[in-house]
PDB file of N, CA and C in Angstrom:
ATOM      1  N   UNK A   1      -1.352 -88.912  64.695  1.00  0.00           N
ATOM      2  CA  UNK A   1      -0.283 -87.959  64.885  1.00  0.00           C
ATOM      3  C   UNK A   1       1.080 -88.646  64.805  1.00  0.00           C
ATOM      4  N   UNK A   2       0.943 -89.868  65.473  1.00  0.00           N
ATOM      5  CA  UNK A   2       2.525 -90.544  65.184  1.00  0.00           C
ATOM      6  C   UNK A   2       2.829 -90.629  63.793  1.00  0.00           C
ATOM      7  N   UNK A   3       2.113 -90.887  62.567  1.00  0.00           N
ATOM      8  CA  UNK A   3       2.355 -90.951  61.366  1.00  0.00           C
ATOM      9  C   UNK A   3       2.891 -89.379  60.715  1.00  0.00           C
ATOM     10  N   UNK A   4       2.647 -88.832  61.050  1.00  0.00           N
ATOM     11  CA  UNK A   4       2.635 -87.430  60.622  1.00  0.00           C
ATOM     12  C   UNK A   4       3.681 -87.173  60.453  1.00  0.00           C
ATOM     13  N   UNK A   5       4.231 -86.828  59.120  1.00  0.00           N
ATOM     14  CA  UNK A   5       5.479 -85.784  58.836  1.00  0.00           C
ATOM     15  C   UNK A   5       5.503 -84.721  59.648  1.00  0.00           C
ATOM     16  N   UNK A   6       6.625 -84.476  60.427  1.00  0.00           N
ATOM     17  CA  UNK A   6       7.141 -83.024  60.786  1.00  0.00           C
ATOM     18  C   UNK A   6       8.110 -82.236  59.702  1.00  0.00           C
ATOM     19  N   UNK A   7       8.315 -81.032  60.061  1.00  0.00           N
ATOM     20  CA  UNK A   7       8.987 -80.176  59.033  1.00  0.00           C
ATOM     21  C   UNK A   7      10.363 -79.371  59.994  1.00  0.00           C
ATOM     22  N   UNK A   8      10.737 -79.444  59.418  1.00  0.00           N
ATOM     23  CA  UNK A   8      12.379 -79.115  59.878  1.00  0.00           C
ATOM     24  C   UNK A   8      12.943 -78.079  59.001  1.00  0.00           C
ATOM     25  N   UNK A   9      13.211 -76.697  60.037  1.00  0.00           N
ATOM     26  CA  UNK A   9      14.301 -76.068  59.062  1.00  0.00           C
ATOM     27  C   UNK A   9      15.798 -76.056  59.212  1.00  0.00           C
ATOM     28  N   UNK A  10      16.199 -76.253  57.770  1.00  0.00           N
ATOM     29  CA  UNK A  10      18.011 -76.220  57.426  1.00  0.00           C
ATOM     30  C   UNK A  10      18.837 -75.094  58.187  1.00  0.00           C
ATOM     31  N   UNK A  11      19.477 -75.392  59.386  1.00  0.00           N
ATOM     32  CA  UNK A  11      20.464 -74.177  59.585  1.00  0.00           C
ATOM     33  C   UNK A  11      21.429 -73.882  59.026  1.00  0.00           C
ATOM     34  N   UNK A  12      21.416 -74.052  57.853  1.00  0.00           N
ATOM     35  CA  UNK A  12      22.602 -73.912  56.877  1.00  0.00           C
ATOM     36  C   UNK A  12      22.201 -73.246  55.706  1.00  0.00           C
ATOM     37  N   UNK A  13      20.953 -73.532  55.390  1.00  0.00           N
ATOM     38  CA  UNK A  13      20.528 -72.742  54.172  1.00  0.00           C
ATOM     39  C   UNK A  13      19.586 -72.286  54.285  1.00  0.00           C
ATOM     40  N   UNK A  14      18.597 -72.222  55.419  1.00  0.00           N
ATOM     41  CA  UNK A  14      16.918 -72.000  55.579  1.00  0.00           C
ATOM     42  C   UNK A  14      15.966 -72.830  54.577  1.00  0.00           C
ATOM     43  N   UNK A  15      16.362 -73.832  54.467  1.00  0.00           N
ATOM     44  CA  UNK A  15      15.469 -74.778  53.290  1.00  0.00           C
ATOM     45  C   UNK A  15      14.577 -75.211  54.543  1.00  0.00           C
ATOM     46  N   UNK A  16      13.407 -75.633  54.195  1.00  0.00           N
ATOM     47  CA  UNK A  16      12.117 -76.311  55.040  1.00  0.00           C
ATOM     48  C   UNK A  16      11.994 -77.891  53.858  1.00  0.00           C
ATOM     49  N   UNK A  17      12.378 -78.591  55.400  1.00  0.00           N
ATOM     50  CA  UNK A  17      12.603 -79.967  54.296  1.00  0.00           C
ATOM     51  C   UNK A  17      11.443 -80.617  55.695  1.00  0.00           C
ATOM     52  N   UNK A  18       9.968 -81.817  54.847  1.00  0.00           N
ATOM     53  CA  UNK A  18       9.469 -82.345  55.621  1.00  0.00           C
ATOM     54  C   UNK A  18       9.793 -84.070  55.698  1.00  0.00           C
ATOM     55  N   UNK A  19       9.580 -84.464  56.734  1.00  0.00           N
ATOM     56  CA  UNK A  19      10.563 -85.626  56.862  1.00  0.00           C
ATOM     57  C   UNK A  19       9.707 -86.535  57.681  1.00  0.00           C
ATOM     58  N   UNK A  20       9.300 -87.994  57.009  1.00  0.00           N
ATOM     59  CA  UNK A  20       8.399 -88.951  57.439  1.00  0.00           C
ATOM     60  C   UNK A  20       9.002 -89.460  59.018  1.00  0.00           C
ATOM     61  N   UNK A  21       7.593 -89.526  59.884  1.00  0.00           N
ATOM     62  CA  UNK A  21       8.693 -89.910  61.254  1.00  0.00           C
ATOM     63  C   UNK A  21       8.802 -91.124  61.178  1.00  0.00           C
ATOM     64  N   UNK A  22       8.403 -91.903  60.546  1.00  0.00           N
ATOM     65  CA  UNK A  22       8.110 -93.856  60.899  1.00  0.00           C
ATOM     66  C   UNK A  22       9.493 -94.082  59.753  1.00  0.00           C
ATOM     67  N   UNK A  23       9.944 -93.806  58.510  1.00  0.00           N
ATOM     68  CA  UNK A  23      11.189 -93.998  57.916  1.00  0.00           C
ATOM     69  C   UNK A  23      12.600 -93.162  58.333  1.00  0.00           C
ATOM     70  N   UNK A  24      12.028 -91.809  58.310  1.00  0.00           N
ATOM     71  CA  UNK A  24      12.817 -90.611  58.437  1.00  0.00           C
ATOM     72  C   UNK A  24      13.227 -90.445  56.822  1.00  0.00           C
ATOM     73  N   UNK A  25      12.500 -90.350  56.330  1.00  0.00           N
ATOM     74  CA  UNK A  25      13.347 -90.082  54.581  1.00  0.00           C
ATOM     75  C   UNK A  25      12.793 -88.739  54.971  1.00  0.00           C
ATOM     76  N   UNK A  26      13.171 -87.924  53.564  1.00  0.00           N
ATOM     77  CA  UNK A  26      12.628 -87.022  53.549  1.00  0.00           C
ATOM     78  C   UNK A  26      11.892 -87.135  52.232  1.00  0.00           C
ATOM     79  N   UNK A  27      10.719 -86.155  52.573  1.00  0.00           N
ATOM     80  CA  UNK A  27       9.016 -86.379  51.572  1.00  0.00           C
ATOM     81  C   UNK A  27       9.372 -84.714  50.791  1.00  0.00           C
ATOM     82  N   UNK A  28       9.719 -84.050  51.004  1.00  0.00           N
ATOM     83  CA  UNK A  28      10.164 -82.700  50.745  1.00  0.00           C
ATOM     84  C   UNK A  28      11.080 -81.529  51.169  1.00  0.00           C
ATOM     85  N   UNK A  29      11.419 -81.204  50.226  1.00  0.00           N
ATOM     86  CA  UNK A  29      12.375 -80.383  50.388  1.00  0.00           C
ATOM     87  C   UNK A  29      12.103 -79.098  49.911  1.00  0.00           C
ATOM     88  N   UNK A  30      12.146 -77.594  50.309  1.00  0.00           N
ATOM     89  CA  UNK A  30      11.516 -76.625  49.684  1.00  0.00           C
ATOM     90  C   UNK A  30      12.517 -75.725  49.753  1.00  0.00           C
ATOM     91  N   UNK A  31      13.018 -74.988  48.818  1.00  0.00           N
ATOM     92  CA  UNK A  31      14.325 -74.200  48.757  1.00  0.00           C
ATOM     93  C   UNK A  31      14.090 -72.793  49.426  1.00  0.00           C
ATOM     94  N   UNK A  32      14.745 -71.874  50.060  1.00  0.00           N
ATOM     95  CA  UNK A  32      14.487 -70.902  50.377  1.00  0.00           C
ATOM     96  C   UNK A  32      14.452 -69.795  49.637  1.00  0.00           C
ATOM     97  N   UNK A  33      13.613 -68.408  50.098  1.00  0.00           N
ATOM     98  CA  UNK A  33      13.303 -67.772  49.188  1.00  0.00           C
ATOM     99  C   UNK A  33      14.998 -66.842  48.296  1.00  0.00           C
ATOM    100  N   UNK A  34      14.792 -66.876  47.424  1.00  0.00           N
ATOM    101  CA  UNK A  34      16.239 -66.151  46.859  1.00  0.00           C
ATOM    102  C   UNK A  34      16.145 -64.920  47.228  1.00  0.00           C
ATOM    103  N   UNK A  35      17.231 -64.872  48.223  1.00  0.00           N
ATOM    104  CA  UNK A  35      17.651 -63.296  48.122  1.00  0.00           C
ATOM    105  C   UNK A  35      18.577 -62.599  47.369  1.00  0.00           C
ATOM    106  N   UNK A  36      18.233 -61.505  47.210  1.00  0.00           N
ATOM    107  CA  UNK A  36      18.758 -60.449  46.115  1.00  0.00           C
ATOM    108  C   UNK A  36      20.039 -60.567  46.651  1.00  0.00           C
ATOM    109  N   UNK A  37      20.930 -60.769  45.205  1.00  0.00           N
ATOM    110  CA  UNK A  37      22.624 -60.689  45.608  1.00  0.00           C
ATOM    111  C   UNK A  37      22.391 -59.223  44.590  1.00  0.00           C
ATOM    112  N   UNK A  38      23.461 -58.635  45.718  1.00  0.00           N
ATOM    113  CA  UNK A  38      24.526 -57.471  45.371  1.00  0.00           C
ATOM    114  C   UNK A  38      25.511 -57.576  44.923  1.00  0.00           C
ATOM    115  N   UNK A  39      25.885 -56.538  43.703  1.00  0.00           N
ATOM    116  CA  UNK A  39      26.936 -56.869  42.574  1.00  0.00           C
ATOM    117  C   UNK A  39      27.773 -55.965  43.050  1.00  0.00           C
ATOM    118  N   UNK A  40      28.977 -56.085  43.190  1.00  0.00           N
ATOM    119  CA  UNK A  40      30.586 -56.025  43.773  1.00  0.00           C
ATOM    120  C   UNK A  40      30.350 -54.147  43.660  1.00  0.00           C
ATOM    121  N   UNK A  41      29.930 -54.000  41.589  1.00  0.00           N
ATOM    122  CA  UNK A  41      30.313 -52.079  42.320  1.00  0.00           C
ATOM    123  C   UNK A  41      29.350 -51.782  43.347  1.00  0.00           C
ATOM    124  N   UNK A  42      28.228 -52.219  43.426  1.00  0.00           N
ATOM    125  CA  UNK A  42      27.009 -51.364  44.515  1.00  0.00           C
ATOM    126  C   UNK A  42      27.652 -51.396  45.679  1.00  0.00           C
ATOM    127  N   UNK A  43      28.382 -52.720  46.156  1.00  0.00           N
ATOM    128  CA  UNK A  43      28.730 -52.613  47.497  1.00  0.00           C
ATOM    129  C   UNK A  43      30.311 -51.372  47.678  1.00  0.00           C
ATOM    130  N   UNK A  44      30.886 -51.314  46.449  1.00  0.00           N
ATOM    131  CA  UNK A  44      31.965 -50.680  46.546  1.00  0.00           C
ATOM    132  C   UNK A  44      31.363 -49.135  46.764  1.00  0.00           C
ATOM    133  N   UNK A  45      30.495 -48.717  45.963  1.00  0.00           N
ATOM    134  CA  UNK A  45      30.057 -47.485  46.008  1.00  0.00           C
ATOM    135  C   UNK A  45      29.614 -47.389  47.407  1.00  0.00           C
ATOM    136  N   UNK A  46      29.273 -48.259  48.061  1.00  0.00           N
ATOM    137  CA  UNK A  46      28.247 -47.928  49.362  1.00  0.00           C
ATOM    138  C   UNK A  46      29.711 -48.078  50.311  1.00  0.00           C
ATOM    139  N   UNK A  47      30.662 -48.557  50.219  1.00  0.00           N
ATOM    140  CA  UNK A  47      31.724 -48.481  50.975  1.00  0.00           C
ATOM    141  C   UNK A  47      32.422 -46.784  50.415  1.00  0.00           C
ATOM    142  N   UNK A  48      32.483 -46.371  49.665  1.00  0.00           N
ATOM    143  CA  UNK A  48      33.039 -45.321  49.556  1.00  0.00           C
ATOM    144  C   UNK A  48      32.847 -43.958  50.139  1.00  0.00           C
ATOM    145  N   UNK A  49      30.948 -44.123  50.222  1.00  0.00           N
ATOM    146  CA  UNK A  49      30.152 -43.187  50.941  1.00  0.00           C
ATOM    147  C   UNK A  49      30.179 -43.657  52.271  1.00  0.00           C
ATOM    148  N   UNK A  50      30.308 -44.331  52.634  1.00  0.00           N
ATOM    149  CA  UNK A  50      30.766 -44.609  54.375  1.00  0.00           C
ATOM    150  C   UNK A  50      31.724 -43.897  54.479  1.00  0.00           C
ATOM    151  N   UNK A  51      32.969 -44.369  53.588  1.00  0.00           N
ATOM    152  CA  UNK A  51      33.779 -43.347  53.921  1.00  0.00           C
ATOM    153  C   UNK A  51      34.037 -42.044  54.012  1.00  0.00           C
ATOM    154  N   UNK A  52      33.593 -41.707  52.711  1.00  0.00           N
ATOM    155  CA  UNK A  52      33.421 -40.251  53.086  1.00  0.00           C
ATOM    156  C   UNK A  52      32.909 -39.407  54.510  1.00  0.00           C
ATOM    157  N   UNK A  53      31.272 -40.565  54.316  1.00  0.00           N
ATOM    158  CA  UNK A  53      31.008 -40.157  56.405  1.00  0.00           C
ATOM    159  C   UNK A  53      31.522 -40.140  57.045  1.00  0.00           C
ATOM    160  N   UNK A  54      32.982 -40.899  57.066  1.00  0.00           N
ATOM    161  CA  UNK A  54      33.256 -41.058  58.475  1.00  0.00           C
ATOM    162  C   UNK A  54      34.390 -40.323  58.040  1.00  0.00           C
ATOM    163  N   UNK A  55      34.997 -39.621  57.010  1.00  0.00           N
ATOM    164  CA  UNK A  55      36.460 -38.545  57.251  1.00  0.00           C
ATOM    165  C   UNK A  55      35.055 -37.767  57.396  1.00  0.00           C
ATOM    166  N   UNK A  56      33.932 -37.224  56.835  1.00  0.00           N
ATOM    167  CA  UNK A  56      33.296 -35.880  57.400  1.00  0.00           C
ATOM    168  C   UNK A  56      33.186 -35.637  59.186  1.00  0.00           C
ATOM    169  N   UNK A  57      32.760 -36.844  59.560  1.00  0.00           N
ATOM    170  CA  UNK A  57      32.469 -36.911  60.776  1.00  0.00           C
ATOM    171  C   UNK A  57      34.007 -36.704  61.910  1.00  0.00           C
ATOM    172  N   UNK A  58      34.947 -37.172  61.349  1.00  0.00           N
ATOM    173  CA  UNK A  58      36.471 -37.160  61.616  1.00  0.00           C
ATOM    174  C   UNK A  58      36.613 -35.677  61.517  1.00  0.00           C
ATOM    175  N   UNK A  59      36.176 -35.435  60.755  1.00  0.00           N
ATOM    176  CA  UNK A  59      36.544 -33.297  60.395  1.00  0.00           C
ATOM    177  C   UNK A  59      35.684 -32.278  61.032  1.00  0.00           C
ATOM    178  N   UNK A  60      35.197 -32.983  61.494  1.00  0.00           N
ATOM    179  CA  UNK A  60      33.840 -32.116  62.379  1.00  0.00           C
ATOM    180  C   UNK A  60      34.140 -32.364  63.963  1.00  0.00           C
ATOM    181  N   UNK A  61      34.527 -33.710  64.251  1.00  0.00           N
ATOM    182  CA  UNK A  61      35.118 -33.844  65.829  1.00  0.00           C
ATOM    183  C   UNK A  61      36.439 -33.191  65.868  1.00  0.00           C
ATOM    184  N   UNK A  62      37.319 -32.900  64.860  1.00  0.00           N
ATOM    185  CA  UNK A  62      38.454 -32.261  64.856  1.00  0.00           C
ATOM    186  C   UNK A  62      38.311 -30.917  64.989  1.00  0.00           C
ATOM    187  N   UNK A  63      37.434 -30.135  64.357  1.00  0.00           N
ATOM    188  CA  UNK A  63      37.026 -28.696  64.515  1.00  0.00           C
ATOM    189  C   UNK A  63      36.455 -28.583  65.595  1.00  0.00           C
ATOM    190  N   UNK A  64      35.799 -29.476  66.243  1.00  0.00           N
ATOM    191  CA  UNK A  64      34.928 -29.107  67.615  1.00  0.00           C
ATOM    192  C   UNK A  64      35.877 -29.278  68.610  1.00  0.00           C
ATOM    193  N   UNK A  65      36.919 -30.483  68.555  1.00  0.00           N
ATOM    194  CA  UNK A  65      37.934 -30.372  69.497  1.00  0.00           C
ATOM    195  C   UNK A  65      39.312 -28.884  69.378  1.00  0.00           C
ATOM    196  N   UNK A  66      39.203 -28.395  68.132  1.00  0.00           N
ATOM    197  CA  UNK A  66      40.351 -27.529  68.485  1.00  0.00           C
ATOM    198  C   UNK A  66      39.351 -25.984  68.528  1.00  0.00           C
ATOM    199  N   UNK A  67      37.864 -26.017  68.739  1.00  0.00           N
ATOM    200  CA  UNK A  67      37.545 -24.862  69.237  1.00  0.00           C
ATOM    201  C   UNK A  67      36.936 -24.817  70.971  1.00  0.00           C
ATOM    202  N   UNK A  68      36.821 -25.943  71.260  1.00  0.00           N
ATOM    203  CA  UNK A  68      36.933 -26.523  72.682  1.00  0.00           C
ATOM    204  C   UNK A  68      38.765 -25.869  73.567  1.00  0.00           C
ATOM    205  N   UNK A  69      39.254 -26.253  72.671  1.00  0.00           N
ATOM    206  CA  UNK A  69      41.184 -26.245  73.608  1.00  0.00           C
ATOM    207  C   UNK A  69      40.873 -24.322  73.041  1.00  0.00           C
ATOM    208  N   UNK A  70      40.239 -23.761  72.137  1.00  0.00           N
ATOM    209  CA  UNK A  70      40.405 -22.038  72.328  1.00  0.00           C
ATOM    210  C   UNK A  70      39.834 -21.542  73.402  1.00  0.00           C
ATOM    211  N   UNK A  71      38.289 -22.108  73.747  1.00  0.00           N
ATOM    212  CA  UNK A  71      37.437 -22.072  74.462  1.00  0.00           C
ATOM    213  C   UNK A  71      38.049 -22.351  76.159  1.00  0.00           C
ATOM    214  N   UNK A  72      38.594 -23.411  76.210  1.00  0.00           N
ATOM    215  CA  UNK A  72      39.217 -23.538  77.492  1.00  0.00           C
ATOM    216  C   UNK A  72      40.499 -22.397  78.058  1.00  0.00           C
ATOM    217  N   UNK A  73      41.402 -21.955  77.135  1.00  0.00           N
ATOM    218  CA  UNK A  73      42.461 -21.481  76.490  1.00  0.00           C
ATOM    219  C   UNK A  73      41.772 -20.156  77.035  1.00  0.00           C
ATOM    220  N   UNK A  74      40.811 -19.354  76.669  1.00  0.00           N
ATOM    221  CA  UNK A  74      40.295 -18.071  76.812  1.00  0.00           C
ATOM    222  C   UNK A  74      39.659 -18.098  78.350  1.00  0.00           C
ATOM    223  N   UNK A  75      38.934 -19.221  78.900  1.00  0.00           N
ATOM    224  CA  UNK A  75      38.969 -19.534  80.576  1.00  0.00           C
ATOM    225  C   UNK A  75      40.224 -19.347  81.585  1.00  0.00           C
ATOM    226  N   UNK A  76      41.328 -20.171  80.645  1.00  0.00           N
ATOM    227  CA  UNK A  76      42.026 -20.337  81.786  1.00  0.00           C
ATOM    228  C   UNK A  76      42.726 -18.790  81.677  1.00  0.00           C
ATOM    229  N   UNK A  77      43.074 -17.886  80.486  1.00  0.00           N
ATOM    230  CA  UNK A  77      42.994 -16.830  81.171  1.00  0.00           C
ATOM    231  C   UNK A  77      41.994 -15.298  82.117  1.00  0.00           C
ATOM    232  N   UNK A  78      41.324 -15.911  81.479  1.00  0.00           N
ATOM    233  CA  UNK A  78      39.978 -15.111  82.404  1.00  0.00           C
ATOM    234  C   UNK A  78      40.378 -15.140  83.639  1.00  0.00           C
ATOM    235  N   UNK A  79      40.160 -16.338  84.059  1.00  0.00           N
ATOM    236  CA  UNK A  79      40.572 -17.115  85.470  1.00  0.00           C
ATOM    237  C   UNK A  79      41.981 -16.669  86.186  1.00  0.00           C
ATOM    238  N   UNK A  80      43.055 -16.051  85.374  1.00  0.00           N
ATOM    239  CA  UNK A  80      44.649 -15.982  85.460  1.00  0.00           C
ATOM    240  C   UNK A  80      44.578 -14.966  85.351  1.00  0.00           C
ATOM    241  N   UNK A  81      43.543 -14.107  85.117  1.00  0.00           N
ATOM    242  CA  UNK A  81      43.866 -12.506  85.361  1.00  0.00           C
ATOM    243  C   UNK A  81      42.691 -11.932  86.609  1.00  0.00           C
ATOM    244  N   UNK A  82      41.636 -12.353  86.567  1.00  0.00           N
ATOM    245  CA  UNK A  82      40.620 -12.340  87.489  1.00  0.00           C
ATOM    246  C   UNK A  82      41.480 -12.395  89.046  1.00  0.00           C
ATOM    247  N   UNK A  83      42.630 -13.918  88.988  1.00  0.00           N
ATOM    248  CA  UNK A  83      43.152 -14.094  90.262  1.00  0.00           C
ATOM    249  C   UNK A  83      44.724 -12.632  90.647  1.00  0.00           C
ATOM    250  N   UNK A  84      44.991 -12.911  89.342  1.00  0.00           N
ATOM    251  CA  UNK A  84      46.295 -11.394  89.465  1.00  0.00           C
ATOM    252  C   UNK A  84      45.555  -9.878  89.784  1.00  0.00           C
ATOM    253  N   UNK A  85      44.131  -9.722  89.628  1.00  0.00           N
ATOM    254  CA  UNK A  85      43.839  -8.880  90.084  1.00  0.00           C
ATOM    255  C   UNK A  85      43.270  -8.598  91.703  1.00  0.00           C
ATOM    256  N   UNK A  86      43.054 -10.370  92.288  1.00  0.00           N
ATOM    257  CA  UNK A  86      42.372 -10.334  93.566  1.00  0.00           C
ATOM    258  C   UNK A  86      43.722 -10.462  94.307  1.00  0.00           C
ATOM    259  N   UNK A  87      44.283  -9.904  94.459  1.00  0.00           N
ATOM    260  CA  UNK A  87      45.689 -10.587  94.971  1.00  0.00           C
ATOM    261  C   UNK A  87      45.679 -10.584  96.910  1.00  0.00           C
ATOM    262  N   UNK A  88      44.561 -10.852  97.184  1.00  0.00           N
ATOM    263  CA  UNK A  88      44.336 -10.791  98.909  1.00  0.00           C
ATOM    264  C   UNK A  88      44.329 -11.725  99.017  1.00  0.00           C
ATOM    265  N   UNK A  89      45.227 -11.848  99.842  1.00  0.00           N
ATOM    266  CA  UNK A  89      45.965 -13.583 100.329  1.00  0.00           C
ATOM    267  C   UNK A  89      44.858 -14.634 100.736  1.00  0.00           C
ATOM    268  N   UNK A  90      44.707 -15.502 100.735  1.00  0.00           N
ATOM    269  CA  UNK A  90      43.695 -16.684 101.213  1.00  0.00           C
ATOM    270  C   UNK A  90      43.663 -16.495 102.499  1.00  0.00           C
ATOM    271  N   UNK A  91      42.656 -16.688 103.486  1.00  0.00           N
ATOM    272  CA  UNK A  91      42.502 -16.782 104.904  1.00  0.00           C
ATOM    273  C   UNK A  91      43.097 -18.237 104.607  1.00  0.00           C
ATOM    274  N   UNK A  92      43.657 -18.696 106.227  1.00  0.00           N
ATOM    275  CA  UNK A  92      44.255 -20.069 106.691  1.00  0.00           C
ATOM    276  C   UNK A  92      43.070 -20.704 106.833  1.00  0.00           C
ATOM    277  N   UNK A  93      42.900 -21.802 106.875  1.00  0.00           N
ATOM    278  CA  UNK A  93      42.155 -22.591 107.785  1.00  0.00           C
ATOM    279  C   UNK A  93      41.752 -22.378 109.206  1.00  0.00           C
ATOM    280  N   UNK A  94      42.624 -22.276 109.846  1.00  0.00           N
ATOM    281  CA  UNK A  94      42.609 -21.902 111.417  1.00  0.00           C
ATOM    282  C   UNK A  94      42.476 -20.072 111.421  1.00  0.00           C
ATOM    283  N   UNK A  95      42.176 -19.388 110.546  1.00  0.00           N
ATOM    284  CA  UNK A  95      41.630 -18.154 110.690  1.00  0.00           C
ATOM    285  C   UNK A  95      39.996 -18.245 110.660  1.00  0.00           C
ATOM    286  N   UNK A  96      39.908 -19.089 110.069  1.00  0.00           N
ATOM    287  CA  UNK A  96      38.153 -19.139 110.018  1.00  0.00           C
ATOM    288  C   UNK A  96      37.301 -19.558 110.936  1.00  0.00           C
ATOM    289  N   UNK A  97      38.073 -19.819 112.337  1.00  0.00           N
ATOM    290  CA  UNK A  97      37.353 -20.350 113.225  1.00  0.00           C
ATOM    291  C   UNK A  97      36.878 -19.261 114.375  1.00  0.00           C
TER     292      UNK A  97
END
């Protein structure tokens, strides 16, 4: 076992390089697998459709927020006429005892 090459991977490139322990040379070197490069328009196109998602998604929180402020808007008068019609004064505190 002391003779035995160990194998080491590259944190720089993921290469698996094996390396004699009694010299330290290295006995091999094995390149990592090639990954598929992406060509400039694919990534542009795929940035464009993000964008689009995210003004759709921008236009959809915008419509939900300004039918939320109608929605509140139609409460707070519910609420503002409900009270102009109860118009009997609040008991005190010290009436309720």
């Amino acid at each position: 076992m002391k003779n035995e090459p160990f194998e080491i991977d590259c944190p720089c490139c993921s290469a698996k390089l094996i390396v004699d322990r009694a010299s330290g040379e290295v006995l091999l070197h094995e390149k990592p697998a090639a990954t598929k490069k992406r060509d400039l328009l694919a990534m542009m196109s795929d940035l464009d459709s993000q964008k689009s998602e995210r003004e759709k998604a921008f236009e959809r929180q915008m419509s939900s927020q300004k039918e939320r402020q109608r929605i509140l808007e139609e409460k707070f008068r519910e609420a503002f006429d409900r009270a102009d019609k109860d118009s009997s004064p609040m008991p005190g505190p010290l009436d309720l005892d």
